[in-house]
C-alpha atoms as a PDB file:
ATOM      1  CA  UNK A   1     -22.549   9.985  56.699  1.00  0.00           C
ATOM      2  CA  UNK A   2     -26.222   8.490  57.956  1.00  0.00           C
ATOM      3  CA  UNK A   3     -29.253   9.674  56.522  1.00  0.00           C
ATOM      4  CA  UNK A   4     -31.837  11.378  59.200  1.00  0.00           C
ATOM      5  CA  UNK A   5     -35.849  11.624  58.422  1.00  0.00           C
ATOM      6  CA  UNK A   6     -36.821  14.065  61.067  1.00  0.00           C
ATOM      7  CA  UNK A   7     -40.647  14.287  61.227  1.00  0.00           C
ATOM      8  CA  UNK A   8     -42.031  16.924  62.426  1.00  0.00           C
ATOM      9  CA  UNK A   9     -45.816  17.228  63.675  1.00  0.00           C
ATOM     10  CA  UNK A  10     -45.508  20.908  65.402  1.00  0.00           C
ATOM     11  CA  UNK A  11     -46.756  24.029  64.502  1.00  0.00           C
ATOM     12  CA  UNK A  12     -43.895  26.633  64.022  1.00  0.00           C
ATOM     13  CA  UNK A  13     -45.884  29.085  66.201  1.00  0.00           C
ATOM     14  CA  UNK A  14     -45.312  25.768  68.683  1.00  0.00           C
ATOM     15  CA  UNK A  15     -42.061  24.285  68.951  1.00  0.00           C
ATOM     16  CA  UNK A  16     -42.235  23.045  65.296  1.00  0.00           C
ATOM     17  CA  UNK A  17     -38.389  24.502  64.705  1.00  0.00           C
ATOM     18  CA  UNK A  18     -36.944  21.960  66.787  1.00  0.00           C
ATOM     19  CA  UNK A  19     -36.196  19.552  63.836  1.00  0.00           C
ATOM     20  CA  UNK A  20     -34.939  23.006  61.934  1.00  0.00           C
ATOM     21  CA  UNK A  21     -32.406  23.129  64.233  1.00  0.00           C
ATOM     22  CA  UNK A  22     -31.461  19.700  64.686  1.00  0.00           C
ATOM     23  CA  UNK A  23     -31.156  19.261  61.119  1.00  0.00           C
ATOM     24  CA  UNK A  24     -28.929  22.212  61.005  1.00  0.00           C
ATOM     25  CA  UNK A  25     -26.497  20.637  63.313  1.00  0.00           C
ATOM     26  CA  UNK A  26     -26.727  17.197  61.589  1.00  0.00           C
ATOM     27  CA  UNK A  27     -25.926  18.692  58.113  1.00  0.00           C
ATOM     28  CA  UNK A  28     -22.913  20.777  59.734  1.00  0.00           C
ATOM     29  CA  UNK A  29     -21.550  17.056  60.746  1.00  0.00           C
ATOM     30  CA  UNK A  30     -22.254  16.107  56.905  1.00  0.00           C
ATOM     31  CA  UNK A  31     -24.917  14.003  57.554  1.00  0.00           C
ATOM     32  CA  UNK A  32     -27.989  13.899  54.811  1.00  0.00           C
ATOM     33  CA  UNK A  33     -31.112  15.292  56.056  1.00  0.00           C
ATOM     34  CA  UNK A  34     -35.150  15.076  55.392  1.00  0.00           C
ATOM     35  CA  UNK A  35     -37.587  16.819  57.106  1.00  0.00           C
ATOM     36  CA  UNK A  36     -40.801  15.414  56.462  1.00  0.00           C
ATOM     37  CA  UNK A  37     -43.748  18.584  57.286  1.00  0.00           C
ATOM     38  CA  UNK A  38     -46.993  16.509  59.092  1.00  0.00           C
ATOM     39  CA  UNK A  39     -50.214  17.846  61.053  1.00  0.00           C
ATOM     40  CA  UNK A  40     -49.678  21.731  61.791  1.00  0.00           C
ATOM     41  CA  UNK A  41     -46.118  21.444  60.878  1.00  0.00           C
ATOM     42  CA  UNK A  42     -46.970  21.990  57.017  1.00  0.00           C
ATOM     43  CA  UNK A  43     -48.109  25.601  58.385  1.00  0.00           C
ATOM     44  CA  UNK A  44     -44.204  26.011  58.167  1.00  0.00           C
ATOM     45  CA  UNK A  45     -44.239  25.117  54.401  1.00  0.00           C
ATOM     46  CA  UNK A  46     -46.884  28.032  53.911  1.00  0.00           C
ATOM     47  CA  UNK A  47     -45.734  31.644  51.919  1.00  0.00           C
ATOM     48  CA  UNK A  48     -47.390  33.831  53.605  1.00  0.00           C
ATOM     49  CA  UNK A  49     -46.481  32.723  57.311  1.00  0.00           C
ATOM     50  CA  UNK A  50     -43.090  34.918  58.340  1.00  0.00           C
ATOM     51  CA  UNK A  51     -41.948  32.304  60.968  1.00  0.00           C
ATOM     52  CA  UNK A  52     -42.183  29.154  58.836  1.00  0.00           C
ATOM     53  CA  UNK A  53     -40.414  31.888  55.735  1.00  0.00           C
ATOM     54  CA  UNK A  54     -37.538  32.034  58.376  1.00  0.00           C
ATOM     55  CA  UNK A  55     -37.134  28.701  59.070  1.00  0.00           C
ATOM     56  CA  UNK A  56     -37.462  27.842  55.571  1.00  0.00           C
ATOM     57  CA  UNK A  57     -34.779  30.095  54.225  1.00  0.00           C
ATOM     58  CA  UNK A  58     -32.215  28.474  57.265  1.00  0.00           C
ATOM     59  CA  UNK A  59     -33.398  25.210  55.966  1.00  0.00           C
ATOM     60  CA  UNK A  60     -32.191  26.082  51.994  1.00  0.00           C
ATOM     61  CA  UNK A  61     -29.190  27.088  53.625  1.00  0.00           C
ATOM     62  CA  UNK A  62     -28.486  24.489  55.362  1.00  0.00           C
ATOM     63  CA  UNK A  63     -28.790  22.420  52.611  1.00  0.00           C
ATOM     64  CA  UNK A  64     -32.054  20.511  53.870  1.00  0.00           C
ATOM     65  CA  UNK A  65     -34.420  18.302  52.038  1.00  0.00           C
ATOM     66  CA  UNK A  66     -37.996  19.084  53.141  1.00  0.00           C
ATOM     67  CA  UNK A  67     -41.173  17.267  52.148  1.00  0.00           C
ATOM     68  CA  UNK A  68     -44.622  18.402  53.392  1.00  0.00           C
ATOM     69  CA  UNK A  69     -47.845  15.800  53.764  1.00  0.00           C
ATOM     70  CA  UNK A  70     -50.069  16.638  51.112  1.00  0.00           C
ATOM     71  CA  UNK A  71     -53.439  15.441  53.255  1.00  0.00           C
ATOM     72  CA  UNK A  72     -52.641  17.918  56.157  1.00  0.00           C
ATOM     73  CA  UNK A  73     -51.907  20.748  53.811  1.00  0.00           C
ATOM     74  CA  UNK A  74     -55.368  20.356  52.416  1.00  0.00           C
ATOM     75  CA  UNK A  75     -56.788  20.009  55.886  1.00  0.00           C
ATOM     76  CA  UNK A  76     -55.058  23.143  56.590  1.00  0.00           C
ATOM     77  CA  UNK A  77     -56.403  25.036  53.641  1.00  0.00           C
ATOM     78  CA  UNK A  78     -52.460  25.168  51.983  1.00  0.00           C
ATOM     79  CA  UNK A  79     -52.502  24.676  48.426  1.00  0.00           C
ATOM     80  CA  UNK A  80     -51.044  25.639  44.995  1.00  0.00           C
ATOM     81  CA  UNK A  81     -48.977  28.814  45.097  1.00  0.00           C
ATOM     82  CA  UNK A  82     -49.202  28.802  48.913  1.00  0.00           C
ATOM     83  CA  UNK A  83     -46.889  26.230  49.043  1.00  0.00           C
ATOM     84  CA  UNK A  84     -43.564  27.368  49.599  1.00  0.00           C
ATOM     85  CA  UNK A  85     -41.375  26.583  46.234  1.00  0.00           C
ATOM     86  CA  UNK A  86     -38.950  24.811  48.183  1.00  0.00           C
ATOM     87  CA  UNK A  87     -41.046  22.419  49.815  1.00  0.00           C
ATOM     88  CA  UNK A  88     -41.975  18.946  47.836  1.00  0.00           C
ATOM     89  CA  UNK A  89     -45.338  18.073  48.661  1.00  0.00           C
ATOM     90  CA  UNK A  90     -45.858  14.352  49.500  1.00  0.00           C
ATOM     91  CA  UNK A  91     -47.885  11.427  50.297  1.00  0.00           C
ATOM     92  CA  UNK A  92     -48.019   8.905  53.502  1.00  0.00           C
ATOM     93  CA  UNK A  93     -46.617   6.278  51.003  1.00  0.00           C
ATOM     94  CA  UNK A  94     -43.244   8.260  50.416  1.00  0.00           C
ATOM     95  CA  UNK A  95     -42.973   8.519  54.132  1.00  0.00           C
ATOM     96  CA  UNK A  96     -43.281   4.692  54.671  1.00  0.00           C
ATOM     97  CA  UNK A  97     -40.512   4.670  52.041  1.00  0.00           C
ATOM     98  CA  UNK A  98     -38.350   6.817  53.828  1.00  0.00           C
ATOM     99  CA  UNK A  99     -39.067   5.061  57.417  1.00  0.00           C
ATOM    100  CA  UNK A 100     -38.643   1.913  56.115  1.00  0.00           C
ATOM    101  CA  UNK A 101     -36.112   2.210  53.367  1.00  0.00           C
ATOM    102  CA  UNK A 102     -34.104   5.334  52.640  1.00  0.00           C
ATOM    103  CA  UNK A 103     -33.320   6.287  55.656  1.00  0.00           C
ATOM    104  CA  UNK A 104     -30.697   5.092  58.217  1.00  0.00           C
ATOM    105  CA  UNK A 105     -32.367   7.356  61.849  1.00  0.00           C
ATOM    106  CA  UNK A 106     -35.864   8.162  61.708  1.00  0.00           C
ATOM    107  CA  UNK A 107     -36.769  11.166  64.817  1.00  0.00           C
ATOM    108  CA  UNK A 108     -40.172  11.977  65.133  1.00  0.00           C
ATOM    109  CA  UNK A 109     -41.461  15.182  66.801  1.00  0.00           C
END
């Protein structure tokens, strides 16, 4: 079992589901899985947004870890309770941890 950081920098409105899905298909080989929400892609990670709910509930499902830059969610106005419960909100220091040492296949989108 390797352990994938996908990053994702797209919008969900803009292709920003493609590491949804290939995390899906990497945890249905047993693999661990991280998606790390940066730029637009943290508008995923927001409540009130119905396609980012969607891909949000697959990701639970799926049993996915996701982690959302805390920088672009403040860009992005995101904050507090609009923060989807599921979603840890990070820092650009975890994800040099996770590049560089807790993770085996690092895809960025």
């Amino acid at each position: 079992m390797a352990k994938y950081l996908l990053i994702e920098s797209k919008g969900p409105l803009n292709g920003g589901d493609h590491s949804f899905e290939l995390g899906r298909q990497l945890r249905e080989q047993q693999h661990d899985v991280t998606i790390y929400l940066l730029q637009d892609a943290v508008f995923a990670a927001r409540t009130s947004m119905a396609v980012g709910q969607r891909l949000l509930g697959d990701a639970k499902k799926y049993g996915l870890s996701l982690v959302a830059d805390g920088v672009a969610l403040r860009e992005r106005g995101i904050s507090g309770g609009h923060v989807a419960k599921d979603v840890r909100v990070s820092d650009m220091n975890e994800l040099v941890d996770l590049l560089m040492d807790r993770s085996d296949k690092a895809i960025w989108h």
